[in-house]
C-alpha atoms as a PDB file:
ATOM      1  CA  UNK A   1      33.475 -25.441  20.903  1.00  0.00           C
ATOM      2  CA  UNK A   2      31.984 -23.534  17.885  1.00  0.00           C
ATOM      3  CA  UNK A   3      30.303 -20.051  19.279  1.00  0.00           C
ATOM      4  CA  UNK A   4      26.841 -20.096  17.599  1.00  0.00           C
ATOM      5  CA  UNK A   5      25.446 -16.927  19.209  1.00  0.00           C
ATOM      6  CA  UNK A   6      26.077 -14.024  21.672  1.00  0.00           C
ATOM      7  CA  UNK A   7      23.510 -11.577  23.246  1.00  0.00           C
ATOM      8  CA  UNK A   8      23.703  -9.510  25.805  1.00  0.00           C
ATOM      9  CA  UNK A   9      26.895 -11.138  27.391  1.00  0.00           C
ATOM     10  CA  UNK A  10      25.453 -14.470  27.267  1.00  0.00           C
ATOM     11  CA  UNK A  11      27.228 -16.828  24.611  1.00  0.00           C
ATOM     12  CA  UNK A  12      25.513 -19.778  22.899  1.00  0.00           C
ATOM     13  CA  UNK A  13      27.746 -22.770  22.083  1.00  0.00           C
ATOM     14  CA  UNK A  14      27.798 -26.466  21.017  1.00  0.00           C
ATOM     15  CA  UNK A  15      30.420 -28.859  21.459  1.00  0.00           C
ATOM     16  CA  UNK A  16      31.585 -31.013  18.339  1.00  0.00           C
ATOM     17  CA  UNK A  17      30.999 -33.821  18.472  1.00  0.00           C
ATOM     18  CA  UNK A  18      28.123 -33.764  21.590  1.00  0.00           C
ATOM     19  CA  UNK A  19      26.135 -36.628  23.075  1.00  0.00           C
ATOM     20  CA  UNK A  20      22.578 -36.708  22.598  1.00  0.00           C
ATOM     21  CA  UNK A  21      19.989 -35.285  23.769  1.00  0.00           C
ATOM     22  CA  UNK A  22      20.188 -32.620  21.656  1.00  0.00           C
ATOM     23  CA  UNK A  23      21.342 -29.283  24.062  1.00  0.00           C
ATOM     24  CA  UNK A  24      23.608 -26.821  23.577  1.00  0.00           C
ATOM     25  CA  UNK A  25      26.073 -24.781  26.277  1.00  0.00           C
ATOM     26  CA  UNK A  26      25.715 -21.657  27.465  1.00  0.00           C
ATOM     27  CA  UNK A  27      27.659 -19.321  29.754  1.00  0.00           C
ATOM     28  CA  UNK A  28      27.424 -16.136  31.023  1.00  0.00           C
ATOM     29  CA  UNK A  29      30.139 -14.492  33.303  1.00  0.00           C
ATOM     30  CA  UNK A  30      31.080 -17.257  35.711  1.00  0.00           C
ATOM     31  CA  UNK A  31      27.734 -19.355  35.512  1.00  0.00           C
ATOM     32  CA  UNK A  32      27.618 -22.685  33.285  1.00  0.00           C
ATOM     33  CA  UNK A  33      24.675 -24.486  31.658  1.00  0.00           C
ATOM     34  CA  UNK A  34      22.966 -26.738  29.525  1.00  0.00           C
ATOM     35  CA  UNK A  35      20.388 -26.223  28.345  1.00  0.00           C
ATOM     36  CA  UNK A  36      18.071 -29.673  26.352  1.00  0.00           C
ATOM     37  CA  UNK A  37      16.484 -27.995  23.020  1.00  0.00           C
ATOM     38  CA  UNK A  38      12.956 -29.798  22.808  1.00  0.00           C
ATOM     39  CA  UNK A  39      12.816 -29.826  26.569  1.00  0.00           C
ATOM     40  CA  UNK A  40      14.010 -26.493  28.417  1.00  0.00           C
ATOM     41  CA  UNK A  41      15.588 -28.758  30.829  1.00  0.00           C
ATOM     42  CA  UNK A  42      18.955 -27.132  32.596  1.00  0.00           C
ATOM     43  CA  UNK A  43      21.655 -28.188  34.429  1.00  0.00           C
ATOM     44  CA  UNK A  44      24.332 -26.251  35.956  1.00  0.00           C
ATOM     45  CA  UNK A  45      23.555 -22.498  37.476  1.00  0.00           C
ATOM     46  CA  UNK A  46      22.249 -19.601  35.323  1.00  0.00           C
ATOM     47  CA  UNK A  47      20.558 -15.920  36.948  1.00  0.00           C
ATOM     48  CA  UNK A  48      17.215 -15.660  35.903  1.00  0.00           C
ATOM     49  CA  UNK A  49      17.356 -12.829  34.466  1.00  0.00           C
ATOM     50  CA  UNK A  50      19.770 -14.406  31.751  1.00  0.00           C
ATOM     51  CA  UNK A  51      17.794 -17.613  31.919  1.00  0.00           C
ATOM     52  CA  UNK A  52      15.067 -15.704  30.707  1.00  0.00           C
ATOM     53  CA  UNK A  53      16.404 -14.243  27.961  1.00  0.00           C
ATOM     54  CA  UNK A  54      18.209 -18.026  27.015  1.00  0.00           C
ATOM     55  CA  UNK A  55      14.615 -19.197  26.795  1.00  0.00           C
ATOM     56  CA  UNK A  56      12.965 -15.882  24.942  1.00  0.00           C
ATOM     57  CA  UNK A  57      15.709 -16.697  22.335  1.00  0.00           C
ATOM     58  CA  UNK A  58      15.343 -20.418  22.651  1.00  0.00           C
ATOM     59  CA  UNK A  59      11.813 -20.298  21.495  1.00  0.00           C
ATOM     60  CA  UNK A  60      12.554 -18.296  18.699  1.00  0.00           C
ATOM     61  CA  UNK A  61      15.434 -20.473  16.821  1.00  0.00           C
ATOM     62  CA  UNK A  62      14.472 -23.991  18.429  1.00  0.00           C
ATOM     63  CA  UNK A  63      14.544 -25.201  14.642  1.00  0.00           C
ATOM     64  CA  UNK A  64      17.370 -23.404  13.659  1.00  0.00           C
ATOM     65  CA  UNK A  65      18.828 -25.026  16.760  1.00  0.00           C
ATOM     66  CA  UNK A  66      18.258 -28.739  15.893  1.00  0.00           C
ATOM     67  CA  UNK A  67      19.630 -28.106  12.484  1.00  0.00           C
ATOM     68  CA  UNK A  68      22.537 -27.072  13.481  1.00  0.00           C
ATOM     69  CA  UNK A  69      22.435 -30.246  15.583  1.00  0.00           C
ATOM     70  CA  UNK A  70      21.714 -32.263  12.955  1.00  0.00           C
ATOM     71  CA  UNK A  71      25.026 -30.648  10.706  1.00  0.00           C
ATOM     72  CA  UNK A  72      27.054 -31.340  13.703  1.00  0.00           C
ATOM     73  CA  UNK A  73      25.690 -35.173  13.792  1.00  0.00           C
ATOM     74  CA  UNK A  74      27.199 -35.120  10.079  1.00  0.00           C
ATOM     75  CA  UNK A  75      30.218 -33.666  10.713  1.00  0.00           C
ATOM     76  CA  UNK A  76      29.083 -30.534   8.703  1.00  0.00           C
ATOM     77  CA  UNK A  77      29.867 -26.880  10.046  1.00  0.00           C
ATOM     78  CA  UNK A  78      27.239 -25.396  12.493  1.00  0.00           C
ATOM     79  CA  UNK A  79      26.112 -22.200  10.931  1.00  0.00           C
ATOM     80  CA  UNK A  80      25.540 -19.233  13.406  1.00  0.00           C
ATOM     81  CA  UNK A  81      22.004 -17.884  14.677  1.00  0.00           C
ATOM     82  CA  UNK A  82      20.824 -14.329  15.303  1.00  0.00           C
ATOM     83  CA  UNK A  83      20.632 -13.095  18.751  1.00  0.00           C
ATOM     84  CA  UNK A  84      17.706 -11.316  20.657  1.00  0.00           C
ATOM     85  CA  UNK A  85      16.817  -7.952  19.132  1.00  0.00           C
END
């Protein structure tokens, strides 16, 4: 499971190969989610705190995002995104 990002002890990942829709992972200490790219829908258990900053940096690479879902569709490598500043 390829690490695409990791902020502020949160780490971004996506499983090769995934099912759709498109989502990708993320953990954070002991919590698990998922977290769907065009909605914002989660499942699993996240603070808020860290869910908030998951979303801040959502909206900010939500293309780069579905690119690098789109590479993984085609068996390409995901390329990594920049975290939160």
């Amino acid at each position: 499971m390829p690490e695409i990002c990791h902020f502020y002890g949160i780490i971004i990942t996506m499983y090769l190969p995934d099912h759709n829709p498109p989502h990708f992972h993320v953990r954070y200490n002991e919590y698990r989610a998922t977290i769907d790219i065009q909605s914002g829908m989660v499942k699993g258990e996240m603070p808020r705190r860290a869910l908030h900053l998951v979303f801040e940096w959502l909206d900010k690479h939500k293309d780069e995002l579905m690119n690098n879902w789109k590479r993984m569709e085609n068996g390409e490598t995901l390329v990594k995104i920049n975290p939160l500043d």
